[in-house]
Structure formats: C-alpha cells, structure tokens
N, C-alpha and C. Protein backbone atom coordinates (compact mmCIF):
# COMPACT_ATOMS: atom_id res chain seq x y z
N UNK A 1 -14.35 24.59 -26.89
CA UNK A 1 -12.96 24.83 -27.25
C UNK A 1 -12.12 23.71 -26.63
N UNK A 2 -11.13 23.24 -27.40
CA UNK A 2 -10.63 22.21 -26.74
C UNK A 2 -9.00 22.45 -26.23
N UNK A 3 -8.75 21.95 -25.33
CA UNK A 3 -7.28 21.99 -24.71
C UNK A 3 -6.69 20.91 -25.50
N UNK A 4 -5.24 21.56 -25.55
CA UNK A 4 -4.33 20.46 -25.47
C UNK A 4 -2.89 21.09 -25.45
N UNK A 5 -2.22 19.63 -24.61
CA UNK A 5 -0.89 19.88 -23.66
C UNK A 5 -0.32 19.05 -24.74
N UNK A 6 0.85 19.43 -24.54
CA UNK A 6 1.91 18.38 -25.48
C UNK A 6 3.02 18.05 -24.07
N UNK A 7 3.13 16.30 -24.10
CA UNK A 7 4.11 16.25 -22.82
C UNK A 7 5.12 15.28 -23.87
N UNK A 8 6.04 15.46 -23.21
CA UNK A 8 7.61 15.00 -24.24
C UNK A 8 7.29 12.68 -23.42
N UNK A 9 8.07 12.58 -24.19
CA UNK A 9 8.09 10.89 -24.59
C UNK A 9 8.91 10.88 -23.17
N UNK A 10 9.89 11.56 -22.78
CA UNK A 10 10.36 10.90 -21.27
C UNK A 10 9.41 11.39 -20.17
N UNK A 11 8.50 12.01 -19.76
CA UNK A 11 7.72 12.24 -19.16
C UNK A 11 6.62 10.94 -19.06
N UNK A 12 6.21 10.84 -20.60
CA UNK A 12 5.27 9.87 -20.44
C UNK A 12 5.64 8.30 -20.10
N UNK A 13 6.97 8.24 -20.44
CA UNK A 13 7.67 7.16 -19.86
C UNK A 13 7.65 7.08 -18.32
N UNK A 14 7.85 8.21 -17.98
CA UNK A 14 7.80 8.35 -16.29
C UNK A 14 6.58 7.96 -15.66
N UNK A 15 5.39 8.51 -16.22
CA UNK A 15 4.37 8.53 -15.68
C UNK A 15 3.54 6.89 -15.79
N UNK A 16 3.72 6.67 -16.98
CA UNK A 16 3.77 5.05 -17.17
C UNK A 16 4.39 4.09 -16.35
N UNK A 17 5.76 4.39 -15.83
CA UNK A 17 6.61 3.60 -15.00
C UNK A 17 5.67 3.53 -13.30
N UNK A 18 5.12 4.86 -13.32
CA UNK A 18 4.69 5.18 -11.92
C UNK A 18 3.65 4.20 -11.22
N UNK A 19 2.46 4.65 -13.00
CA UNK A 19 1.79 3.96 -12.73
C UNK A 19 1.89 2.35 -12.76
N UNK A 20 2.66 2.22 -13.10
CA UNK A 20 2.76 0.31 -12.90
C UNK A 20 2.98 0.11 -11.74
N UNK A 21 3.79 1.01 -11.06
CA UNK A 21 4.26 0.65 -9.51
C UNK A 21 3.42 0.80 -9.01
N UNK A 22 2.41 1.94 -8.50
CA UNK A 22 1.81 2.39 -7.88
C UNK A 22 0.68 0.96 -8.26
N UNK A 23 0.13 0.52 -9.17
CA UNK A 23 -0.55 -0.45 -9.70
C UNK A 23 -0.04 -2.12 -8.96
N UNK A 24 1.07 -1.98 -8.87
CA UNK A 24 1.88 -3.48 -8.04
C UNK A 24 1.39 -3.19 -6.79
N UNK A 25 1.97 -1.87 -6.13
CA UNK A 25 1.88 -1.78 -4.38
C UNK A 25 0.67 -2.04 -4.32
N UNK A 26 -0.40 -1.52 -4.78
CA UNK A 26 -1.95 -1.33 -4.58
C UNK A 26 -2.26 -3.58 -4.34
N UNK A 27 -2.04 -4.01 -5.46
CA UNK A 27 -2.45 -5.07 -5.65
C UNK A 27 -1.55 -5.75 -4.11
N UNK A 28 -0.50 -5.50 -3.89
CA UNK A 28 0.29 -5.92 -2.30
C UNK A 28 -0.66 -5.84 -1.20
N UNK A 29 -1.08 -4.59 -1.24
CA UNK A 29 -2.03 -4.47 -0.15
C UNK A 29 -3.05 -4.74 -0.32
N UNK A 30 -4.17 -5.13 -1.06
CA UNK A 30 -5.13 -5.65 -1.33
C UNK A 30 -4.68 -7.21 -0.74
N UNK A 31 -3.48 -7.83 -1.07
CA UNK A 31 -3.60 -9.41 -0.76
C UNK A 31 -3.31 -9.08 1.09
N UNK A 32 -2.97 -8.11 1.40
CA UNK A 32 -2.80 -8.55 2.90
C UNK A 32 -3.30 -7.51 3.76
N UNK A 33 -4.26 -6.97 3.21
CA UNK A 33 -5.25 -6.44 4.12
C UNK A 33 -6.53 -7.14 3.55
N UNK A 34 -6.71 -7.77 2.54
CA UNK A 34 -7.55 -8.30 2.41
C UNK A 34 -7.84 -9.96 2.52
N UNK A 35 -7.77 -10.41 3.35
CA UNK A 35 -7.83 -12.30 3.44
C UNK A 35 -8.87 -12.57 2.58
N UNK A 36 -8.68 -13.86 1.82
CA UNK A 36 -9.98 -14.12 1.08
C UNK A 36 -10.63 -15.65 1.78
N UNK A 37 -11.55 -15.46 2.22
CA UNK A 37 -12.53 -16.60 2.94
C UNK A 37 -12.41 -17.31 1.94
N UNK A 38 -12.21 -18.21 3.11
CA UNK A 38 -12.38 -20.06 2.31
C UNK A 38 -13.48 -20.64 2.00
N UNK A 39 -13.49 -21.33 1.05
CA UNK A 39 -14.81 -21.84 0.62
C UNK A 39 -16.00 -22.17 1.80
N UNK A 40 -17.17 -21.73 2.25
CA UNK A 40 -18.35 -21.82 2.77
C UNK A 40 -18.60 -23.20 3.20
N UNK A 41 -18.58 -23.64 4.25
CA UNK A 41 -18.45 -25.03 4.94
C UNK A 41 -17.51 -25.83 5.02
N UNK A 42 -16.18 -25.35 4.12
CA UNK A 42 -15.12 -26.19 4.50
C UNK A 42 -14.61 -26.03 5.97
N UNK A 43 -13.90 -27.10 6.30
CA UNK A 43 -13.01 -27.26 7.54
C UNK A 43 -12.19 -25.83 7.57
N UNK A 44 -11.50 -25.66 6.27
CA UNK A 44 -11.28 -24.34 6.45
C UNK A 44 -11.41 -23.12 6.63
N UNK A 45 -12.97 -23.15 6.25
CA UNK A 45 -14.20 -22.21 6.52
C UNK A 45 -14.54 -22.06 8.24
N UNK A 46 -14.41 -22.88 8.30
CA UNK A 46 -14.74 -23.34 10.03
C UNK A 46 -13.53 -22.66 10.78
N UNK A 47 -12.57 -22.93 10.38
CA UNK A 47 -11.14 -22.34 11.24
C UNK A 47 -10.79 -21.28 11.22
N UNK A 48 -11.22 -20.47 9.69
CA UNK A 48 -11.05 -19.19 9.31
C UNK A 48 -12.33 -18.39 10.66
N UNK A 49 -13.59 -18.92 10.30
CA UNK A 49 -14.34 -18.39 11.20
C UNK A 49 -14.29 -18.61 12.20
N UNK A 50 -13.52 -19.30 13.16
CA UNK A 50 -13.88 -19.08 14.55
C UNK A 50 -12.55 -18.39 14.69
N UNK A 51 -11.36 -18.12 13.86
CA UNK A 51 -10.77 -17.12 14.41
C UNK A 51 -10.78 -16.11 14.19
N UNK A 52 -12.22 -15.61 13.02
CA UNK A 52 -12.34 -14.68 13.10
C UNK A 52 -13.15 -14.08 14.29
N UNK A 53 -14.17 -14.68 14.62
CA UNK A 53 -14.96 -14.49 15.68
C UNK A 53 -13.62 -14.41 17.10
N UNK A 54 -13.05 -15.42 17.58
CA UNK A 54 -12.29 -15.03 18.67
C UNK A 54 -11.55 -14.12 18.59
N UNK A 55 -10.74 -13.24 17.44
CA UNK A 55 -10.00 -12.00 17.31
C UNK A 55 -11.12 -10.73 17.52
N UNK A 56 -12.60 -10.83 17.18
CA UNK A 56 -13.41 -9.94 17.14
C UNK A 56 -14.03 -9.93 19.07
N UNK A 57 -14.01 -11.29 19.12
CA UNK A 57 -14.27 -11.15 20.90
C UNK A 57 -13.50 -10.45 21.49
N UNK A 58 -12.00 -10.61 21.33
CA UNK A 58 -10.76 -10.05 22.30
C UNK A 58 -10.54 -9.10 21.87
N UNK A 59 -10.96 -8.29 20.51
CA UNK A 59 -10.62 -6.31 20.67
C UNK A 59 -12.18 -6.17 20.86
N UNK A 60 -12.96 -6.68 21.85
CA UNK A 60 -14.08 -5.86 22.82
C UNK A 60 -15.71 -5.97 21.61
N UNK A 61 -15.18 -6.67 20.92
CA UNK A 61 -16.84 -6.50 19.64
C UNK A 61 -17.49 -7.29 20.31
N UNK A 62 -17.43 -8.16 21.03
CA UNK A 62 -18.46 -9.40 21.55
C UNK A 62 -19.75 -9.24 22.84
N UNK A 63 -20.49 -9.76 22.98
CA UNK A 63 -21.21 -9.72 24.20
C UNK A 63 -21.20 -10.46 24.73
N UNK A 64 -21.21 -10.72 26.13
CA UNK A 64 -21.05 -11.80 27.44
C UNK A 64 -22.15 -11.69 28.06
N UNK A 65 -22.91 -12.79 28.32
CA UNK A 65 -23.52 -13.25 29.32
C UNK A 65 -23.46 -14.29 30.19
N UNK A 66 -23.88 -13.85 31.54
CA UNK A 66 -23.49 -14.29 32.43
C UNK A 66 -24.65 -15.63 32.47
N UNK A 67 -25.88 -15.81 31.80
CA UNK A 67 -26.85 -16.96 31.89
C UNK A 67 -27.45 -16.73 30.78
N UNK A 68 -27.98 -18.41 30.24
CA UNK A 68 -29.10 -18.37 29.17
C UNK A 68 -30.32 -16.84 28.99
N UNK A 69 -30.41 -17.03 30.26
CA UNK A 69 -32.14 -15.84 30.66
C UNK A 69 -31.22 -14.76 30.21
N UNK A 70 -30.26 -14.15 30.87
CA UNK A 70 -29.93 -12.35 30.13
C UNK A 70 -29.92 -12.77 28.87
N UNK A 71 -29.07 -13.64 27.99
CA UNK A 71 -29.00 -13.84 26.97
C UNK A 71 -30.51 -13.58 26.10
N UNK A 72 -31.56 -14.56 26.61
CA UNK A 72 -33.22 -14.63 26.00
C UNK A 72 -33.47 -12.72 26.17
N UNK A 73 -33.37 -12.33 27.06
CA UNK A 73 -33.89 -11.05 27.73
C UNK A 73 -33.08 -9.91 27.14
N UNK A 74 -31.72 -10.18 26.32
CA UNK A 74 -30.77 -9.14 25.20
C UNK A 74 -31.46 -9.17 23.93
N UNK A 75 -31.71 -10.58 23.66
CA UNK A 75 -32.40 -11.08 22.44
C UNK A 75 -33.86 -10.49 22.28
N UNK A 76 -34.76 -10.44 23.05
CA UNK A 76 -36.16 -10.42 23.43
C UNK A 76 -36.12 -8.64 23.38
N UNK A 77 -34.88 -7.66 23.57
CA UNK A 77 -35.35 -6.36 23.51
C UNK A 77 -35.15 -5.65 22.50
C-alpha cells in the first residue's frame, strides 16, 4: 500500500532553501576542519609535516627518549 503526503509549494520552497544552507555550512566546515595535504615531497609537504608532527608532540601523542638504546629496546618490544 502506498503513502502519500501532499506538502504545499511554500513548504517545499522552505525545505529547499534549508537544504542549500545547511549544504553551504557543511562544505565551510569541511574546508576548515579539514586541511588538505600538500602534494607528497614537496617543500610544502615537508612544512605541512613537521608541523604536523610538532603540534602532535606538544598535545602529549609523542614518545621521548632519553638515548638511542631505550629507543632500540621500545622498538625491539
């Protein structure tokens, strides 16, 4: 059996309008929560990555060692 709704022409105008917005904001935040990496060996590749790596050291993701040997001996377990 099949449904059906009847919705009036200013409604669907509304809902159309919404979705375009809602469709803009989405694409906003996608460009700035999302960075897009630079091409793979460029200079810019290089700069992008080591600040990504130093932002990932300083909120605590990184490991420190104090000598080569702990380092071999983190690696080695």
């Amino acid at each position: 059996m099949a449904n059906t709704i009847s919705i009036d022409t200013k409604t669907v105008a509304t809902i159309l309008k919404r979705l375009e917005e809602l469709t803009r904001d989405v694409k906003e935040l996608k460009a700035k929560l999302l960075e897009s990496e630079p091409p793979y060996g460029s200079d810019e590749w290089w700069e992008w990555s080591d600040k990504k790596a130093i932002e990932a050291f300083e909120a605590g993701k990184g490991i420190k060692f104090d000598s080569a040997e702990e380092a071999i001996k983190w690696l080695n377990s």
